[in-house]
N, C-alpha and C. Protein backbone atom coordinates (compact mmCIF):
# COMPACT_ATOMS: atom_id res chain seq x y z
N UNK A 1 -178.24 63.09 -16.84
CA UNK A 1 -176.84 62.89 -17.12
C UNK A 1 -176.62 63.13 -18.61
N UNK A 2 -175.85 63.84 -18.73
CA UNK A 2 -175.17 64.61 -20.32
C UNK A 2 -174.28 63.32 -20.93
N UNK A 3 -174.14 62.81 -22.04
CA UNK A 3 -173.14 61.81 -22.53
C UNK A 3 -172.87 62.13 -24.07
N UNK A 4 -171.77 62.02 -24.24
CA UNK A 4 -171.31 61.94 -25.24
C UNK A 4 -170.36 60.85 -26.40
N UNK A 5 -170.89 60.91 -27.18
CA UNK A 5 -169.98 58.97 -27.64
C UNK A 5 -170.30 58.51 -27.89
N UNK A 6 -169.76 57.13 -28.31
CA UNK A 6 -170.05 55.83 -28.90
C UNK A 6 -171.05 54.99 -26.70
N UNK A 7 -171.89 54.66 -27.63
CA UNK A 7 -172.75 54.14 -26.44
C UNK A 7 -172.84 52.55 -26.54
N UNK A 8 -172.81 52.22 -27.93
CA UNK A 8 -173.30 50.77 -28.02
C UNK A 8 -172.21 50.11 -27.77
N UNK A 9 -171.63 48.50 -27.39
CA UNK A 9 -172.62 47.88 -26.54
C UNK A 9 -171.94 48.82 -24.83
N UNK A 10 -172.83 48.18 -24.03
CA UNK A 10 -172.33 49.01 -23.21
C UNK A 10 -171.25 48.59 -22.07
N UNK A 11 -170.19 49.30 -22.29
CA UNK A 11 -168.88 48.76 -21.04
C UNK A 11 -168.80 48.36 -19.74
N UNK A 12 -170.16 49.38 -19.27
CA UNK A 12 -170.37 49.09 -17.94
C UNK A 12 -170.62 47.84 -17.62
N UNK A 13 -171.59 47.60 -18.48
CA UNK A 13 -172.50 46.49 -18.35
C UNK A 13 -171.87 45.28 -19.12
N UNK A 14 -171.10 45.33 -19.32
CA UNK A 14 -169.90 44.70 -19.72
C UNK A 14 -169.14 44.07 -18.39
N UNK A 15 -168.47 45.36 -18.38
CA UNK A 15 -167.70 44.59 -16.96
C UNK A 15 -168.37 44.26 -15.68
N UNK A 16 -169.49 44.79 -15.49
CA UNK A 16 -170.18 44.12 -14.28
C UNK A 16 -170.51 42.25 -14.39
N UNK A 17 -170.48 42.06 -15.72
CA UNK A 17 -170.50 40.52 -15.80
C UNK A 17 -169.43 39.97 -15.57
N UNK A 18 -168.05 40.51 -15.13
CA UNK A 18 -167.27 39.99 -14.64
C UNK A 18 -167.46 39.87 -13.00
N UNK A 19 -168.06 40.42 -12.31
CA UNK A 19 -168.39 40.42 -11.10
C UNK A 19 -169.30 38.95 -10.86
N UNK A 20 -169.88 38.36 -11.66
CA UNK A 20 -170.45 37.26 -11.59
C UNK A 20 -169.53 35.96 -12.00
N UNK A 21 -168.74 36.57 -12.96
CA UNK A 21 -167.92 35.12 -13.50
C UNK A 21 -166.98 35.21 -12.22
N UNK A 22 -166.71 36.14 -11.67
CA UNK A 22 -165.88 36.26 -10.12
C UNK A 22 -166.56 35.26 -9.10
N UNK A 23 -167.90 35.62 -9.44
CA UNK A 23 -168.18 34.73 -8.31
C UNK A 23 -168.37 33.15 -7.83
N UNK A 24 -168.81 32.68 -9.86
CA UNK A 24 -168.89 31.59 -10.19
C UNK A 24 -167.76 30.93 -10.20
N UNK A 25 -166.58 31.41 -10.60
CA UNK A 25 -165.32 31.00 -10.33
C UNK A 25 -164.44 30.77 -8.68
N UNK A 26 -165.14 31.54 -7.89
CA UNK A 26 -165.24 31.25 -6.49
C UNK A 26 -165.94 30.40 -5.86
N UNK A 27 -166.75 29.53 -6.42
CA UNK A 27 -168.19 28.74 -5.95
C UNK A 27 -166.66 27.61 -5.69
N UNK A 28 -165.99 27.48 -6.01
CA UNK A 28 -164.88 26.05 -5.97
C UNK A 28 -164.11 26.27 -4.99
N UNK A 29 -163.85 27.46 -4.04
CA UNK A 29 -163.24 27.44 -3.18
C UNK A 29 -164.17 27.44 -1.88
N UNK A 30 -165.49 27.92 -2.15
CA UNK A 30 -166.45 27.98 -0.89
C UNK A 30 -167.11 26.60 -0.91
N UNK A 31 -166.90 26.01 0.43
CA UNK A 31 -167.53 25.01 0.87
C UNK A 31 -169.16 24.68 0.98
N UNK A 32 -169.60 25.35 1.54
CA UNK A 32 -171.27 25.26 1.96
C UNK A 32 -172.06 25.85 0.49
N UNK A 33 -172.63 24.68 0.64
CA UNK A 33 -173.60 24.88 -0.79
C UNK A 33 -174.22 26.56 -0.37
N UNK A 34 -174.94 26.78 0.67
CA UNK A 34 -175.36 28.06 0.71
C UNK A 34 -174.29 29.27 0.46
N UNK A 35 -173.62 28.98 0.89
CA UNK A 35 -172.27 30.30 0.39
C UNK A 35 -172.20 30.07 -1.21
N UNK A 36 -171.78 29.19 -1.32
CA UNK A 36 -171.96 29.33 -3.28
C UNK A 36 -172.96 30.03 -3.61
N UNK A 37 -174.25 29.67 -3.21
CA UNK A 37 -175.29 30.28 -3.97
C UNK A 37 -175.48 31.46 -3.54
N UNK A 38 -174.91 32.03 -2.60
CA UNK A 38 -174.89 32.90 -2.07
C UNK A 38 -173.96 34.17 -2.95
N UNK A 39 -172.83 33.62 -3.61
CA UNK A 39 -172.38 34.34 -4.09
C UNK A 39 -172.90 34.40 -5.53
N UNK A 40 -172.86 33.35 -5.98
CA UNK A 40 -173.79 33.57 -7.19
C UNK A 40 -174.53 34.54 -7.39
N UNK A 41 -175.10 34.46 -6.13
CA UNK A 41 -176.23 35.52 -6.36
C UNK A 41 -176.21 36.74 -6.36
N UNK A 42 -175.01 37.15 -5.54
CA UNK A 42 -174.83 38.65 -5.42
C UNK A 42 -173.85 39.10 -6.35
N UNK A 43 -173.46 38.23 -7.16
CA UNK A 43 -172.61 38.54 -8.21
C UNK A 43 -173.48 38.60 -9.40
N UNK A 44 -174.90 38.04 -9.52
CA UNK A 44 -175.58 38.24 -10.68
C UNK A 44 -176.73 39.79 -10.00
N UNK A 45 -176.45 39.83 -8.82
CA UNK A 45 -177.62 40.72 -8.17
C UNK A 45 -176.57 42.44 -8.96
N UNK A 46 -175.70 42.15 -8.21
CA UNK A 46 -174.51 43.43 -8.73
C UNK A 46 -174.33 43.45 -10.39
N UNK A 47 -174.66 42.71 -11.19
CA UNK A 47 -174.69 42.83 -12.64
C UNK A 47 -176.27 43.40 -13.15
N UNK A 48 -177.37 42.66 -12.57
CA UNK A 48 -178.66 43.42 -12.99
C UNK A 48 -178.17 45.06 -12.63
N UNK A 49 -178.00 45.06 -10.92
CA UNK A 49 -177.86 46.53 -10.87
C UNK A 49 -177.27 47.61 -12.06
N UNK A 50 -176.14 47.14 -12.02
CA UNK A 50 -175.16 47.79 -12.87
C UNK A 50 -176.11 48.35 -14.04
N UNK A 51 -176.14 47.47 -14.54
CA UNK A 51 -177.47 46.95 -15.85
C UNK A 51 -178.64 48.22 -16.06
N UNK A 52 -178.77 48.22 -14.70
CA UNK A 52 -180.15 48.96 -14.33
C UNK A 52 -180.01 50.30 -14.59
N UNK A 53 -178.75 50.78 -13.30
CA UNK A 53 -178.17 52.20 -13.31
C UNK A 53 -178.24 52.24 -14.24
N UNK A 54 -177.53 52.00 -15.62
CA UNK A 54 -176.74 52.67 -16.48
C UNK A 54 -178.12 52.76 -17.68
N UNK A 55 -179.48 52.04 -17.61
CA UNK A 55 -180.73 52.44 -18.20
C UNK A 55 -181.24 54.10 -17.33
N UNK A 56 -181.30 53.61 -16.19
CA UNK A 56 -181.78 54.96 -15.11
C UNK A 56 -181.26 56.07 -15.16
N UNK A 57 -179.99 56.34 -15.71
CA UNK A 57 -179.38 57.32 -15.61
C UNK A 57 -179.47 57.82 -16.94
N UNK A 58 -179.79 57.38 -17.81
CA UNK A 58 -180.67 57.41 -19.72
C UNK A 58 -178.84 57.27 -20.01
N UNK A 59 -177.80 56.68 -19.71
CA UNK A 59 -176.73 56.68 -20.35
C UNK A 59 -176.43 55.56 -21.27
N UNK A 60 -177.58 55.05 -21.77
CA UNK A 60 -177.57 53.48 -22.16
C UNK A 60 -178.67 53.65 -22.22
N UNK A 61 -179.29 52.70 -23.80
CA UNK A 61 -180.43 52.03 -24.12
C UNK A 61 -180.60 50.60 -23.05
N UNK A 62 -181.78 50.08 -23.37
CA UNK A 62 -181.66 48.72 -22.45
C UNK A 62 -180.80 47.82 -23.61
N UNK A 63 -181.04 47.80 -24.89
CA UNK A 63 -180.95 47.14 -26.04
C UNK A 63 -179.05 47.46 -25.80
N UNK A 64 -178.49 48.31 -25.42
CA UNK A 64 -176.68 48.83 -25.40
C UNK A 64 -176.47 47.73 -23.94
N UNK A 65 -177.29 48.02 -22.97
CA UNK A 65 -176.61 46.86 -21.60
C UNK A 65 -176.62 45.59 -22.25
N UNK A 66 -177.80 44.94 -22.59
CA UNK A 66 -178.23 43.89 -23.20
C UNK A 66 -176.59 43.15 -23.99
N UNK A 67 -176.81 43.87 -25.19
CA UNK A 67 -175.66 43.54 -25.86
C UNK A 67 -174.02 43.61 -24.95
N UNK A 68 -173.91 44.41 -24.42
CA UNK A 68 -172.60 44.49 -23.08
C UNK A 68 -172.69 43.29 -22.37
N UNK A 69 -173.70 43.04 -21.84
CA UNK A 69 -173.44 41.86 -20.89
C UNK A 69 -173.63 40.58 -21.67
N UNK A 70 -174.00 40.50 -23.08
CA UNK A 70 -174.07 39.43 -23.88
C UNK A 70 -172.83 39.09 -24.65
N UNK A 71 -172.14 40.42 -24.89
CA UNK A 71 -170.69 40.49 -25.37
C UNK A 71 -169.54 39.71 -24.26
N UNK A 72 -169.94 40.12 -23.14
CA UNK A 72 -169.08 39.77 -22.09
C UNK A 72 -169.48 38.07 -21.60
N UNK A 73 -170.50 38.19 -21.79
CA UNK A 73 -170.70 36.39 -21.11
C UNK A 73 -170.27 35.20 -22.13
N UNK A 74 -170.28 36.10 -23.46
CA UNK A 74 -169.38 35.19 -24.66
C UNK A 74 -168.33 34.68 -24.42
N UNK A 75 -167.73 36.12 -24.41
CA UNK A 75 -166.33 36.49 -24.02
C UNK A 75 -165.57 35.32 -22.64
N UNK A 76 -166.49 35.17 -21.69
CA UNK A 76 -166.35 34.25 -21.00
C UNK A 76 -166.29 32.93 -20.77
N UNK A 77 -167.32 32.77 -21.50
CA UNK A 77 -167.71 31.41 -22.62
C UNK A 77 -166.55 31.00 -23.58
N UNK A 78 -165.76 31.59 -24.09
CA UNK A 78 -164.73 31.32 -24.78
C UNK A 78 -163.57 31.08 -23.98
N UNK A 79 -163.16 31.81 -22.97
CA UNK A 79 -162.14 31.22 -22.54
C UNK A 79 -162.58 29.88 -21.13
N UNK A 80 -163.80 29.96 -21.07
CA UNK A 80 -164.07 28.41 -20.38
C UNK A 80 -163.13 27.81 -21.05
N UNK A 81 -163.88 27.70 -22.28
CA UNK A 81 -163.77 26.47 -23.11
C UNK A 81 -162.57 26.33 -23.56
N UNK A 82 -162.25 27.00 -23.98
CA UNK A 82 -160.35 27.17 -24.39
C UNK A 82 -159.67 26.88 -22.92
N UNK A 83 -160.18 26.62 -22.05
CA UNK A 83 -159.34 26.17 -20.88
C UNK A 83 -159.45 25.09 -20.79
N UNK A 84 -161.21 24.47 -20.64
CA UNK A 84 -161.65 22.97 -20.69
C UNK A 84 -160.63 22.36 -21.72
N UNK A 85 -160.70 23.08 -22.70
CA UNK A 85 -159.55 22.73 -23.85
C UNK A 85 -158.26 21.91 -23.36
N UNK A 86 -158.00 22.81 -23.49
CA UNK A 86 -156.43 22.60 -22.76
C UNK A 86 -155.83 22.28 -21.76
N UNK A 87 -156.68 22.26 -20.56
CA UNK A 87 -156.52 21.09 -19.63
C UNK A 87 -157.00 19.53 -19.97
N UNK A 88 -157.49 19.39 -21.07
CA UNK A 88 -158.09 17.96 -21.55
C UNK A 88 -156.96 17.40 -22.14
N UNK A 89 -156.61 18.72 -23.23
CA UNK A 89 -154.66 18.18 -24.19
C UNK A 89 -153.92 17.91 -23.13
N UNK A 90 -153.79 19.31 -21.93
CA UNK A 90 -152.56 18.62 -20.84
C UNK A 90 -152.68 17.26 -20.22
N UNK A 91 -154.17 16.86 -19.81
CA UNK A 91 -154.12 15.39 -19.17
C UNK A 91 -153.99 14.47 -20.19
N UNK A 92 -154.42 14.30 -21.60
CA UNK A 92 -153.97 13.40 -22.20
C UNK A 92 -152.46 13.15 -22.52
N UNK A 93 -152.03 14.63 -22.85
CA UNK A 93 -150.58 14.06 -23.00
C UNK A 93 -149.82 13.76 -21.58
N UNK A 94 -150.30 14.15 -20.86
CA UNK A 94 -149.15 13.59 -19.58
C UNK A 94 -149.92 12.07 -19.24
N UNK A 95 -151.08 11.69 -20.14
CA UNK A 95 -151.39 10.64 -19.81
C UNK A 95 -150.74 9.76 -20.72
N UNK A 96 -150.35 10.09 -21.93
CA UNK A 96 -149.54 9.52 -22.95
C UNK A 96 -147.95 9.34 -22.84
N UNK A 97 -147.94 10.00 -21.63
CA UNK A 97 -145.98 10.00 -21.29
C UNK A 97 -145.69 8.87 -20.23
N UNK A 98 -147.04 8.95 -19.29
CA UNK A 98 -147.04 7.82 -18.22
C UNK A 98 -147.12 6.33 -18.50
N UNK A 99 -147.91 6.34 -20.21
CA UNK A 99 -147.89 4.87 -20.44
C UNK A 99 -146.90 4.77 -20.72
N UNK A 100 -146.04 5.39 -22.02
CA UNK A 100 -144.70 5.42 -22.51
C UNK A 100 -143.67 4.74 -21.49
N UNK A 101 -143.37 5.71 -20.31
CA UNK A 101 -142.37 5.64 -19.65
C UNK A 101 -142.85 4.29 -18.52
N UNK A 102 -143.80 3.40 -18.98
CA UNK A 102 -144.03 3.12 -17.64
C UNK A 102 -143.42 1.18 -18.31
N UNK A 103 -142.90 0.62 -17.45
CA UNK A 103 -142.01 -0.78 -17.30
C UNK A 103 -142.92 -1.46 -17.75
N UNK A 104 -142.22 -2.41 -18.83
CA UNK A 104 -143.33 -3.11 -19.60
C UNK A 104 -142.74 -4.76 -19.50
N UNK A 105 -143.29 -5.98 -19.28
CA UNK A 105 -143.26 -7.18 -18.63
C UNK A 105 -142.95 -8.07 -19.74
N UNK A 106 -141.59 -8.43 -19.70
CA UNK A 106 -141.47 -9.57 -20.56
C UNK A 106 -141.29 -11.03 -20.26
N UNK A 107 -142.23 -11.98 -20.65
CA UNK A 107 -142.37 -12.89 -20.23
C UNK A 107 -141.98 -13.76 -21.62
């Protein structure tokens, strides 16, 4: 395979790590522990591949996937957390409105 371009890090292998955060993010709607892991798995099985091709086909160093799928699992990693985030601010403050508003006992 002929290529031309910027190679590093690599896109493919990039977005195939979204095929896994797909799946990990699905583990919450599937019931049976085996179906979770089940997808897990074929969502990290479809990212090696990816991974693989794109060494096999010489269109990519291993060192260009490497960095792609390390770029991308960051990338993922950040908006966890910026979510964990911010669903933590949303429950505190709606936990801070419920004490507020809530009937207070005078004796």
């Amino acid at each position: 395979m002929h290529t031309s371009g910027q190679s590093y890090p690599s896109g493919h292998a990039a977005n195939s790590v979204g095929y896994l955060a797909l799946a990990i993010a699905l583990t919450v709607a599937i019931p049976s522990r085996i179906g979770r892991v089940a997808a897990v798995a074929a969502g990290a099985l479809l990212t090696v591949l990816v991974g693989l091709s794109r060494i096999y086909l010489r269109a990519h160093y291993a060192s260009d996937v490497l960095a792609g799928e390390a770029l991308a699992v960051a990338m993922y990693a950040l908006a966890a957390i910026g979510t964990i985030a911010w669903q933590s601010r949303r429950d505190s403050a709606i936990a801070g409105q419920a004490t507020a508003s809530a009937p207070t006992s005078v004796t």
